[in-house]
C-alpha atoms as a PDB file:
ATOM      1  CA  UNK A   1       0.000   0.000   0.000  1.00  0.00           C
ATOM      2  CA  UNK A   2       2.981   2.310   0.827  1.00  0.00           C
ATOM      3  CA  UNK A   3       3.933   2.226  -3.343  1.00  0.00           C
ATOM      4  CA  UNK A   4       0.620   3.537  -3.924  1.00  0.00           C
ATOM      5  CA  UNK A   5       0.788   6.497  -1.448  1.00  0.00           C
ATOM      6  CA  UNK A   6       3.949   7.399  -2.296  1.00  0.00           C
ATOM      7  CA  UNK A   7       2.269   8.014  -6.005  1.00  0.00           C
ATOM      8  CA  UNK A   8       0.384  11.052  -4.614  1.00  0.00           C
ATOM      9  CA  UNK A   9       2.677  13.738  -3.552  1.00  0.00           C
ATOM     10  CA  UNK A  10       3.327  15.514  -6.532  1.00  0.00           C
ATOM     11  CA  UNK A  11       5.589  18.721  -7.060  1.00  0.00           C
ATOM     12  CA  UNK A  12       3.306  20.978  -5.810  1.00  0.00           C
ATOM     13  CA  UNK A  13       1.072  19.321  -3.438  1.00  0.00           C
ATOM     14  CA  UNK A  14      -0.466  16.124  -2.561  1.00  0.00           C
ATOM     15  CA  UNK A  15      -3.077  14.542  -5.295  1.00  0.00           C
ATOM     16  CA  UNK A  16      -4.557  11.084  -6.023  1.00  0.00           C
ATOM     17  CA  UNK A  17      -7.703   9.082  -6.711  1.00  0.00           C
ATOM     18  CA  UNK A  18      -9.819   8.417  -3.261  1.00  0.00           C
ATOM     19  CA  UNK A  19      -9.045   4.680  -2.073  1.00  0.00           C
ATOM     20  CA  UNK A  20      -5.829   4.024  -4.083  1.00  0.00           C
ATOM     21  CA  UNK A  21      -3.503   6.615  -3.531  1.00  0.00           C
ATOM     22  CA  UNK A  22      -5.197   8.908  -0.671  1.00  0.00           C
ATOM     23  CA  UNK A  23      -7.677   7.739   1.791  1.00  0.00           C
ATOM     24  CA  UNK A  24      -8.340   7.981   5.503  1.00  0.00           C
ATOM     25  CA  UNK A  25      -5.469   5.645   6.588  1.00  0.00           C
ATOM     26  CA  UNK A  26      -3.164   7.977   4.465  1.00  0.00           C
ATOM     27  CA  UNK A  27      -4.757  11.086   6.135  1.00  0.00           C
ATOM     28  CA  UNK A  28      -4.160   9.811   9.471  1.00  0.00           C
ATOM     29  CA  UNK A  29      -0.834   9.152   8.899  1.00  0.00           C
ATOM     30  CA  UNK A  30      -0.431  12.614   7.482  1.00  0.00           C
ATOM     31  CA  UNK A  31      -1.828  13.820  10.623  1.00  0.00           C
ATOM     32  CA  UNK A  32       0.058  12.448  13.027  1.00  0.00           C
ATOM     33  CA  UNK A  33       3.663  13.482  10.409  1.00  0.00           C
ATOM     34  CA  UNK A  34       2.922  16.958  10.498  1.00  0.00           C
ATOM     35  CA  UNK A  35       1.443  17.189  14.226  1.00  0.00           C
ATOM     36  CA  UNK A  36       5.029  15.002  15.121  1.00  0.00           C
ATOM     37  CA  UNK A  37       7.063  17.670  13.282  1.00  0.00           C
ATOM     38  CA  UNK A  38       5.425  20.848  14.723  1.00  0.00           C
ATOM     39  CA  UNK A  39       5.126  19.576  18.341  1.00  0.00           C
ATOM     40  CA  UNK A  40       9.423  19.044  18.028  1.00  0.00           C
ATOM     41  CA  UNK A  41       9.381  22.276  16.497  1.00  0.00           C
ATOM     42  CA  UNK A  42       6.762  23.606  19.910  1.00  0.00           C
ATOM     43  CA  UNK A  43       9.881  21.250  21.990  1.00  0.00           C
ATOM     44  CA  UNK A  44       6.864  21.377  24.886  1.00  0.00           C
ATOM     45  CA  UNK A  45       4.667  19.104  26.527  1.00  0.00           C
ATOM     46  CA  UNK A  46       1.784  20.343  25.019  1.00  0.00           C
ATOM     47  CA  UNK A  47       1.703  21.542  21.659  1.00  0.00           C
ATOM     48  CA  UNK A  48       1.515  25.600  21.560  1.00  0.00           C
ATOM     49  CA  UNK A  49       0.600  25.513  17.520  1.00  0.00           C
ATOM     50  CA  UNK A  50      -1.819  27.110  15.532  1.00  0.00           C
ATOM     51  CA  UNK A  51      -3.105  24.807  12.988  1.00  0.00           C
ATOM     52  CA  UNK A  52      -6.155  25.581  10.441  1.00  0.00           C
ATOM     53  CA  UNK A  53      -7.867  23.808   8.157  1.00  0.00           C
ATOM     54  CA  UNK A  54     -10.519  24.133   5.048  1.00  0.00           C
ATOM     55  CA  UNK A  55     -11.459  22.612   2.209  1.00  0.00           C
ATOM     56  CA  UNK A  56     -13.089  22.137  -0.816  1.00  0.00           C
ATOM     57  CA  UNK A  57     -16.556  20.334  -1.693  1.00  0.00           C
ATOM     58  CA  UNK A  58     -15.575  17.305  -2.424  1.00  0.00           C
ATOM     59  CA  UNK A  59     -17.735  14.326  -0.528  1.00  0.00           C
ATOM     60  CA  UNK A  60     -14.364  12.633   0.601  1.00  0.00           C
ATOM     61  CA  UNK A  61     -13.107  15.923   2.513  1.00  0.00           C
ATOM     62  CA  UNK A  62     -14.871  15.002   6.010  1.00  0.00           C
ATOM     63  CA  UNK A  63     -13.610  11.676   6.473  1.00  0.00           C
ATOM     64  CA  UNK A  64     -10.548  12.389   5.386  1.00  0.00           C
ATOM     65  CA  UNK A  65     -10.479  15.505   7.715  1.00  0.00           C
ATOM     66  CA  UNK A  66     -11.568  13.369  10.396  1.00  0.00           C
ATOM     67  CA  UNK A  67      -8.946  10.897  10.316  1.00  0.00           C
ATOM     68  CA  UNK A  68      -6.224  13.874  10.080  1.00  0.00           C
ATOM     69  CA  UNK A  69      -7.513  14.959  13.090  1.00  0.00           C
ATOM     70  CA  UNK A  70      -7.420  12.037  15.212  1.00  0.00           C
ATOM     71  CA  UNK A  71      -3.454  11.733  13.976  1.00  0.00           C
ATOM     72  CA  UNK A  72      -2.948  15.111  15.064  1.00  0.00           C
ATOM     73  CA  UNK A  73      -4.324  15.010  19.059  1.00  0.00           C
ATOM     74  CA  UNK A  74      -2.482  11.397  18.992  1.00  0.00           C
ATOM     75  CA  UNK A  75       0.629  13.616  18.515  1.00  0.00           C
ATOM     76  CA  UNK A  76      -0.849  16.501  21.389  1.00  0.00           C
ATOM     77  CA  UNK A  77      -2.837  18.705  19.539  1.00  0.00           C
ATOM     78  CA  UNK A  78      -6.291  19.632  20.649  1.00  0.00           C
ATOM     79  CA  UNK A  79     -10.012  21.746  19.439  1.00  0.00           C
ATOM     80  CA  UNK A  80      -9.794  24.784  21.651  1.00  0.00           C
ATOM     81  CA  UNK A  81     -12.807  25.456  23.539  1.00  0.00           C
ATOM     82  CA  UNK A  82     -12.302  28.967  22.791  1.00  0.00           C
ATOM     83  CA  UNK A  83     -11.890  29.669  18.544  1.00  0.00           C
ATOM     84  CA  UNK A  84      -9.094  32.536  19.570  1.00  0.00           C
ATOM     85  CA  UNK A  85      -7.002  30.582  21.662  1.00  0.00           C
ATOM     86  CA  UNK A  86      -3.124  30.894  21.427  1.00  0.00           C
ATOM     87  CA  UNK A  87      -2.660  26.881  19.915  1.00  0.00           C
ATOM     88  CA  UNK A  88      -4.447  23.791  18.842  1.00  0.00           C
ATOM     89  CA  UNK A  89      -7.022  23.281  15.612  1.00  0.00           C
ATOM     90  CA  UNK A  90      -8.824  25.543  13.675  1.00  0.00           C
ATOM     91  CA  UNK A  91     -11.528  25.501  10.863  1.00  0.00           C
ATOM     92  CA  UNK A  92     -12.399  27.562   8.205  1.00  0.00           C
ATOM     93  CA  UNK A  93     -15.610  26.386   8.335  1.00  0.00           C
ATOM     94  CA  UNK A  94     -17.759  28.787   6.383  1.00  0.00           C
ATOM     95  CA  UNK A  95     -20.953  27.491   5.414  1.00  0.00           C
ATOM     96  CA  UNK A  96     -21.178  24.613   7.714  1.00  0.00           C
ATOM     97  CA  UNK A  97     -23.877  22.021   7.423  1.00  0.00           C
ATOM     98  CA  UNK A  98     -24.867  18.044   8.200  1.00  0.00           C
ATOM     99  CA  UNK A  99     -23.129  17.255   4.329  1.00  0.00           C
ATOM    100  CA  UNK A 100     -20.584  19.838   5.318  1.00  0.00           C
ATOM    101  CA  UNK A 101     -19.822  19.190   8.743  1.00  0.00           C
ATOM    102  CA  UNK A 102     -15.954  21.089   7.988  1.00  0.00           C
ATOM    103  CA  UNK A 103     -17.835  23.750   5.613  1.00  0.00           C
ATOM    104  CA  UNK A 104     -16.299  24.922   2.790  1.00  0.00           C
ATOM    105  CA  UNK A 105     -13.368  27.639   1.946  1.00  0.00           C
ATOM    106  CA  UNK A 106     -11.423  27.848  -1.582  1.00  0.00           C
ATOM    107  CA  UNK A 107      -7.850  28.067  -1.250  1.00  0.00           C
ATOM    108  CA  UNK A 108      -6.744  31.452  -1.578  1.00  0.00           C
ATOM    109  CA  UNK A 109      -9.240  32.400   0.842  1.00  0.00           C
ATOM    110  CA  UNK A 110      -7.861  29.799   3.220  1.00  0.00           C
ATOM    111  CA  UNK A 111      -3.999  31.472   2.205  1.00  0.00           C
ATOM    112  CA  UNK A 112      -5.381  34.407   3.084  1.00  0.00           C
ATOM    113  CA  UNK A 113      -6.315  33.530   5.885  1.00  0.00           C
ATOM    114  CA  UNK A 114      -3.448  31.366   7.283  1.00  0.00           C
ATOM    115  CA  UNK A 115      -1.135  34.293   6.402  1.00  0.00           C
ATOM    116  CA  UNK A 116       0.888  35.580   9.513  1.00  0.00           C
ATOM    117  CA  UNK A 117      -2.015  34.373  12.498  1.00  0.00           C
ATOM    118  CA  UNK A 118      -1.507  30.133  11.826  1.00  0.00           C
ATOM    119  CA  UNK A 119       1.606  28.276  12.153  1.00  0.00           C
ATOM    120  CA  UNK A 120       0.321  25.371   9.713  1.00  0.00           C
ATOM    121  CA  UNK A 121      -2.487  25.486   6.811  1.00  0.00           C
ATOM    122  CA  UNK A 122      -3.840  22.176   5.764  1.00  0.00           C
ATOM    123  CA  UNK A 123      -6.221  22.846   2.427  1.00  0.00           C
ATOM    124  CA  UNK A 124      -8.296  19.343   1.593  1.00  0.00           C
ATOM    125  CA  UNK A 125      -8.580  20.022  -2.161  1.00  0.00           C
ATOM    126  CA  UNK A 126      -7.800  18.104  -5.412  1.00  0.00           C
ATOM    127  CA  UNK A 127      -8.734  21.466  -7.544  1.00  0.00           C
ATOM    128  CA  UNK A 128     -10.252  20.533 -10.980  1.00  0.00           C
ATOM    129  CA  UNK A 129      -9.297  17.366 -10.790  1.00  0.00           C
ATOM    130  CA  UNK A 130     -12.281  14.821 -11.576  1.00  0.00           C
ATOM    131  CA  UNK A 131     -14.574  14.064  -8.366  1.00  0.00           C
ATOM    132  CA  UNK A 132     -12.941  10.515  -7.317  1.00  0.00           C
ATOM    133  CA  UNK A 133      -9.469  12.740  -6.802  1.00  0.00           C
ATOM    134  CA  UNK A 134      -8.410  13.927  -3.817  1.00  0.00           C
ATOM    135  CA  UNK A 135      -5.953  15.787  -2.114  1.00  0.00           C
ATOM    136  CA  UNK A 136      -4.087  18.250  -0.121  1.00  0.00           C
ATOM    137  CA  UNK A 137      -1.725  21.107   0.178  1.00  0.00           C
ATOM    138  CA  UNK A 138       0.214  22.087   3.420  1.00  0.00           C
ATOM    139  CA  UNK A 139       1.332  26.057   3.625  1.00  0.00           C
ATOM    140  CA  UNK A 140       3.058  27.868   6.307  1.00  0.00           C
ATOM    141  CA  UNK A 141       2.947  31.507   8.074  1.00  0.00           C
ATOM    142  CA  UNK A 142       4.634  32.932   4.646  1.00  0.00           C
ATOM    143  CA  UNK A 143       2.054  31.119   2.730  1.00  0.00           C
ATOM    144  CA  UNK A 144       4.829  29.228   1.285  1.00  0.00           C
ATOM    145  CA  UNK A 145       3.886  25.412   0.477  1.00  0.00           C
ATOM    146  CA  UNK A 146       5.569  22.981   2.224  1.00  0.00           C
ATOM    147  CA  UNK A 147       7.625  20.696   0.117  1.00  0.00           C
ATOM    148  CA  UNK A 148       6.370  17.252  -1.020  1.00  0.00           C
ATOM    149  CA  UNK A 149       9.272  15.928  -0.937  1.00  0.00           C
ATOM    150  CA  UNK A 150       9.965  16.412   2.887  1.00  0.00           C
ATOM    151  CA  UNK A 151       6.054  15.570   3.643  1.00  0.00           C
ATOM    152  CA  UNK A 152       6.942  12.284   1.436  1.00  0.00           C
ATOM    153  CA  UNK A 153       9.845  11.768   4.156  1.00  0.00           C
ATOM    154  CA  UNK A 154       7.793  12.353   7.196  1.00  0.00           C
ATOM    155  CA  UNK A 155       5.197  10.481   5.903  1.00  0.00           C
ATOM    156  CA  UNK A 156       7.432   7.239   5.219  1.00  0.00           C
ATOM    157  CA  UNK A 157       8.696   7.364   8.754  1.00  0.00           C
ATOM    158  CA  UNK A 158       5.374   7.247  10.230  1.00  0.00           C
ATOM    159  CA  UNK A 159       3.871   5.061   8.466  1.00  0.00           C
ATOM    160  CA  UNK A 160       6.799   2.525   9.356  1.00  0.00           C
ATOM    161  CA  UNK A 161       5.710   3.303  12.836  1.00  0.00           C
ATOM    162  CA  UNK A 162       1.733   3.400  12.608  1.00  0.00           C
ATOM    163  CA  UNK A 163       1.466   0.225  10.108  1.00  0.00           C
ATOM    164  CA  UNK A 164      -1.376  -1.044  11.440  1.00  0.00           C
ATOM    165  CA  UNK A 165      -4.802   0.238   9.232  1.00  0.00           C
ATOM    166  CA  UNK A 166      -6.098   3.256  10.384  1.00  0.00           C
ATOM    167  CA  UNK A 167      -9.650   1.224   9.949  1.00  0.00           C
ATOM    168  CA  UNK A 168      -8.654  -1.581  12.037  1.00  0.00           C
ATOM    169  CA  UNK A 169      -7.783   0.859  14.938  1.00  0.00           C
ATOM    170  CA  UNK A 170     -10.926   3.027  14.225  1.00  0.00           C
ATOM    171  CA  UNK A 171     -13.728   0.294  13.114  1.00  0.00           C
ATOM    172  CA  UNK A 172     -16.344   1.539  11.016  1.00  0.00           C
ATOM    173  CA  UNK A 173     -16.793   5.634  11.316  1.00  0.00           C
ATOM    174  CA  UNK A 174     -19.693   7.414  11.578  1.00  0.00           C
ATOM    175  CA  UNK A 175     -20.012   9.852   9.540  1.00  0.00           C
ATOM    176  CA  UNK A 176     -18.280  13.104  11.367  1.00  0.00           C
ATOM    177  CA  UNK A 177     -19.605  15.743  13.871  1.00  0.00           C
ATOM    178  CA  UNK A 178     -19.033  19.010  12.919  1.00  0.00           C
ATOM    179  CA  UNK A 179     -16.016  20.905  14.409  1.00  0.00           C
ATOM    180  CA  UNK A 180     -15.542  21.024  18.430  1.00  0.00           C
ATOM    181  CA  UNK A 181     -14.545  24.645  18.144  1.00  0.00           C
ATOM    182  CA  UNK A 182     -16.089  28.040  16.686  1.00  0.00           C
ATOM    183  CA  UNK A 183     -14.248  29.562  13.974  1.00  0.00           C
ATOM    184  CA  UNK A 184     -13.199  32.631  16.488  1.00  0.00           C
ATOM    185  CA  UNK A 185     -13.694  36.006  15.709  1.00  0.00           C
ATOM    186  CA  UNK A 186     -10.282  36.734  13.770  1.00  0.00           C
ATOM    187  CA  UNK A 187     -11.521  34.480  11.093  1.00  0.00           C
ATOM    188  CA  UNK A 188     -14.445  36.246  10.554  1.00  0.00           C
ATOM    189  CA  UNK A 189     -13.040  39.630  10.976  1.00  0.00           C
ATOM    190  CA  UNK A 190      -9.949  38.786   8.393  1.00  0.00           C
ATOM    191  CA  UNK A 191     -12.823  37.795   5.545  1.00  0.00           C
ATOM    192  CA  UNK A 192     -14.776  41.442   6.627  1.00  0.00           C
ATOM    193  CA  UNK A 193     -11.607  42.738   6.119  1.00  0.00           C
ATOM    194  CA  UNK A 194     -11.134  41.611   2.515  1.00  0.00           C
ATOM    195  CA  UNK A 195     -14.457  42.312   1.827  1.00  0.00           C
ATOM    196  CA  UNK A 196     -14.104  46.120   2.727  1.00  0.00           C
ATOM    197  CA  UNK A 197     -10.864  45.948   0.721  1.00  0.00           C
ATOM    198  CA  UNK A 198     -12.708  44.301  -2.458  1.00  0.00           C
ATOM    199  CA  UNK A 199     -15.735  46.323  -2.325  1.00  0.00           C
ATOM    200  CA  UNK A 200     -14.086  49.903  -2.292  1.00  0.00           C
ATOM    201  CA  UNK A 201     -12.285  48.652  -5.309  1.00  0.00           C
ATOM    202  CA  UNK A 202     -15.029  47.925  -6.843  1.00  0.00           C
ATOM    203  CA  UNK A 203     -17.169  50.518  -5.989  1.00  0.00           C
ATOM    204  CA  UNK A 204     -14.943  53.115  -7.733  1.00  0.00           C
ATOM    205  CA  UNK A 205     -16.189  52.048 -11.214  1.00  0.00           C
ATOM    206  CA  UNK A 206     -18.242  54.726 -12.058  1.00  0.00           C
ATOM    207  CA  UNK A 207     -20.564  52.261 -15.031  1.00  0.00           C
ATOM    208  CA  UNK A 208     -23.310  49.360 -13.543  1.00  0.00           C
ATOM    209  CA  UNK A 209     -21.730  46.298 -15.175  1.00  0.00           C
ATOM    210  CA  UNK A 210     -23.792  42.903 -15.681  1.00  0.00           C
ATOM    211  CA  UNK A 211     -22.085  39.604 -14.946  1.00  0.00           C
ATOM    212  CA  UNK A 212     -22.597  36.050 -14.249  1.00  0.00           C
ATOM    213  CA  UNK A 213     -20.557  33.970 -12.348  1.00  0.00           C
ATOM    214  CA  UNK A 214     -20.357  30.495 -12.792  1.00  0.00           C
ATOM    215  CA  UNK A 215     -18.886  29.046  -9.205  1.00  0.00           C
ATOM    216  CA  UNK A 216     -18.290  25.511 -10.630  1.00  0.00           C
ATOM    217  CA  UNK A 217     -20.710  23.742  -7.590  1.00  0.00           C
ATOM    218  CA  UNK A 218     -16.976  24.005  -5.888  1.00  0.00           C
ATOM    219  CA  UNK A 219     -14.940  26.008  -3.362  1.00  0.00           C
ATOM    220  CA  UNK A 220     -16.138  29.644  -4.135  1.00  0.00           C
ATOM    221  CA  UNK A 221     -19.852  29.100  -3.056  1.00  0.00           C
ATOM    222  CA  UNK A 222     -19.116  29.666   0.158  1.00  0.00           C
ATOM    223  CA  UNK A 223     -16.898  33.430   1.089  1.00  0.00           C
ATOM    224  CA  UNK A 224     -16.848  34.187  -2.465  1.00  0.00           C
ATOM    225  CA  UNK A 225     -20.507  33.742  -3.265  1.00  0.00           C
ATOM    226  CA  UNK A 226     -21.383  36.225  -0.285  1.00  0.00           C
ATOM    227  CA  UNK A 227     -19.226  39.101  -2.129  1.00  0.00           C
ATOM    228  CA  UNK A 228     -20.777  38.792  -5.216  1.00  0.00           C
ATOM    229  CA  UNK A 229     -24.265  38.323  -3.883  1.00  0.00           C
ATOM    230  CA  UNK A 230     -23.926  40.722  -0.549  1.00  0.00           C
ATOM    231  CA  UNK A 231     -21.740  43.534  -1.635  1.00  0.00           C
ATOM    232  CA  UNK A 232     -20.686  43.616  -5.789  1.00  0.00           C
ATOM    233  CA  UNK A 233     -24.660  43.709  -6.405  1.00  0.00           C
ATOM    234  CA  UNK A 234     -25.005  46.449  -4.697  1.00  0.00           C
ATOM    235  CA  UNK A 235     -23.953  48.597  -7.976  1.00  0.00           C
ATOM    236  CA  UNK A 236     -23.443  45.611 -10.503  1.00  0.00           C
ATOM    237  CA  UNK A 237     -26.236  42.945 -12.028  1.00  0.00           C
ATOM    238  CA  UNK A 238     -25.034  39.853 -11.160  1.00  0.00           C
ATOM    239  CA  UNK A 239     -26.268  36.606 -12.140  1.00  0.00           C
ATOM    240  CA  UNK A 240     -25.011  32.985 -10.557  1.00  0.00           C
ATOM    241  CA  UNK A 241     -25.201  29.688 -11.746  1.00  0.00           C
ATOM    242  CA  UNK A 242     -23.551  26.760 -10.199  1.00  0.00           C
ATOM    243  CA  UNK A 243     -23.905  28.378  -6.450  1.00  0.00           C
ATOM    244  CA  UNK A 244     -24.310  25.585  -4.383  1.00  0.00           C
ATOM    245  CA  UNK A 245     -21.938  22.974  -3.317  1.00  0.00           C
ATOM    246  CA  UNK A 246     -21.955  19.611  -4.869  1.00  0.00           C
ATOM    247  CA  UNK A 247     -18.575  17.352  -4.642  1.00  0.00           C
ATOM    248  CA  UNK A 248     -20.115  15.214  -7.486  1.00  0.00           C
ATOM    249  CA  UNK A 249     -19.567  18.083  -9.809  1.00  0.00           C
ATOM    250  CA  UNK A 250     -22.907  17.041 -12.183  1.00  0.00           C
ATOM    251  CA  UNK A 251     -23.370  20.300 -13.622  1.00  0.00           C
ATOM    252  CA  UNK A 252     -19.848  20.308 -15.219  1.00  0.00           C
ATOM    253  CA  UNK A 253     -16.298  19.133 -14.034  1.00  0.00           C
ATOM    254  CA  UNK A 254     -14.300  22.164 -12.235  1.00  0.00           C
ATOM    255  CA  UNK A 255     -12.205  22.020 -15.126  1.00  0.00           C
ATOM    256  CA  UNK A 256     -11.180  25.653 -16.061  1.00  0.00           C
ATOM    257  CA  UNK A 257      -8.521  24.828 -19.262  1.00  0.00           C
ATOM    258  CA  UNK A 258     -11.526  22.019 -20.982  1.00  0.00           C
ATOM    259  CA  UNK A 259     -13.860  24.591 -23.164  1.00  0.00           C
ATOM    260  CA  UNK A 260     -16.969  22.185 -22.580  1.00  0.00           C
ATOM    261  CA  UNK A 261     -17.428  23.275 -19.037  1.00  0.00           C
ATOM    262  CA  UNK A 262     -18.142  27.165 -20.680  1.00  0.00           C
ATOM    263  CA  UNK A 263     -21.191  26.071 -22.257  1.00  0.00           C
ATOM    264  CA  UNK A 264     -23.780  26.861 -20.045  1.00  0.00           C
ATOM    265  CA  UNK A 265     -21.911  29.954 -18.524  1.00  0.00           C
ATOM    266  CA  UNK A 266     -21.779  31.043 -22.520  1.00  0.00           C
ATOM    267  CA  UNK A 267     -25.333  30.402 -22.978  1.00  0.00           C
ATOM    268  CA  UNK A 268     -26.400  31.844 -19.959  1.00  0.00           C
ATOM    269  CA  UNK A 269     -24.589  35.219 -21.041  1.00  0.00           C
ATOM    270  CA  UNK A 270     -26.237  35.348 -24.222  1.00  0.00           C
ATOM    271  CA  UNK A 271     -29.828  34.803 -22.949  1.00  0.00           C
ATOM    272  CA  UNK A 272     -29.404  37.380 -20.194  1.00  0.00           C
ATOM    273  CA  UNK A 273     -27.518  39.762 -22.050  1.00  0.00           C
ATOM    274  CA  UNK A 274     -24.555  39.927 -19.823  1.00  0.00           C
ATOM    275  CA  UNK A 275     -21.219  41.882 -20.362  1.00  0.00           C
ATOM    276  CA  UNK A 276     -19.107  39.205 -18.526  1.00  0.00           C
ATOM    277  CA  UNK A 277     -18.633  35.652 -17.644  1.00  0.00           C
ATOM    278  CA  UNK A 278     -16.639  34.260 -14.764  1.00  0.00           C
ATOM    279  CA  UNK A 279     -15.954  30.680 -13.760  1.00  0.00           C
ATOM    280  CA  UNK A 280     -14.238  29.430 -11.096  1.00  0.00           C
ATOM    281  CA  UNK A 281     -12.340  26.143 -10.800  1.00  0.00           C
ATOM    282  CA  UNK A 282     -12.725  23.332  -8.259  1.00  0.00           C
ATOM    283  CA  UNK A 283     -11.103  25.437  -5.386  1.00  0.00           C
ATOM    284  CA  UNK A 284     -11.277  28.803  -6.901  1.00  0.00           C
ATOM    285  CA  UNK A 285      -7.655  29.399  -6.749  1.00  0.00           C
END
């Protein structure tokens, strides 16, 4: 099984089909590799890290979350009970719901908001790839990715130590609760804060434009959505297709580079007389 995980970290990040090359005995394992390396970085008992996490809509994301996690407090991390605290895990979880229990955040929201305030930034995405993929990308304070090839290492030295299944320690899961801790206010006051930024910009073109935005059924339906719907409106006509999550991606694939997945963003600008179109990929970046 180790040939096959090795297979999905790529150059840039880590990327595979669900059940071959990534799934929740991999994510585990992953866990407990990067929660290992940051508590020796903390060098305390208890780890005194800031780790946050989002990701995309894919179906996959919550058990695979869910298994990082529990490698991560094997290693000492914890949920805060309060969403500001100084260490433990964190969730971008925008748009939270019973399919959704993580919610949903695109990645250059979640680099956005990982920047300077998080030690470690896990994204659960697999971009445009098809829906069976999978994946993830690891940033730090600098939003500078982590490289594969030293997650590759970690991950090879725990596995050697954790070889038993991840399912075989865990039995059967249920199907995961939704985050023990709140998002915390400077989550939430970071996205206002881009929002004011975006919507002076934006306000200072003097001509009402008409757009629609096609959001894929991926990542930007959740903090993205809200600025086109709750603030670019405001002065623009804006039409969306595509606006709610769905990891199966049956409207189209995510796929921003394959001209089939324009068609019904072209002929939805055409039969409302729009001056734009806009699509966003699988995880919006």
């Amino acid at each position: 099984m180790l040939e096959n995980y090795k297979k999905a970290f790529k150059a840039y990040d880590i990327r595979g089909a669900y059940g071959k090359n990534i799934d929740e005995h991999f994510s585990y394992i992953m866990g407990r590799a990067v929660g290992r390396q940051l508590s020796d970085e903390s060098r305390v008992t208890s780890v005194e890290k800031k780790l946050l996490i989002g990701c995309d809509v894919r179906l996959q994301n919550s058990a695979l979350i869910s298994a990082f996690e529990t490698g991560l407090k094997e290693v000492g991390f914890s949920n805060p009970a309060n969403g500001d605290s100084s260490a433990g895990i964190f969730y971008a979880n925008f748009d939270a719901s019973v399919d959704y229990p993580y919610g949903v955040c695109s990645t250059p929201v979640l680099y956005y908001l990982g920047q300077d305030d998080y030690d470690l930034g896990v994204a659960f995405t697999a971009s445009h790839n098809p829906p069976g993929d999978v994946g993830m990308k690891f940033f730090d304070k600098d939003v500078t990715l982590l490289s594969t090839e030293m997650l590759r290492t970690l991950f090879e030295a725990e596995y050697k130590v954790q070889s038993t299944e991840y399912k075989e320690k865990n039995g059967t899961n249920p199907p995961p609760s939704p985050p023990l801790s709140r998002r915390g206010d400077l989550l939430d006051s970071k996205v206002q804060k881009l929002y004011d930024m975006l919507d002076a910009k934006w306000s200072s073109l003097q001509k009402r434009h008409h757009f629609v935005v096609d959001f894929s059924t991926g990542a930007s339906v959740s903090v993205e959505k809200k600025f086109f719907q709750d603030y670019l409106s405001k002065n623009h006509t804006i039409d969306l297709i595509n606006d709610l999550p769905d990891g199966s991606f049956a409207s189209h694939y995510s796929d921003t580079q394959e001209h089939e997945n324009y068609e019904q963003l072209t002929h939805t600008l055409k039969e409302k007389g729009a001056e734009f179109g806009l699509m966003f990929d699988g995880d919006a970046d």
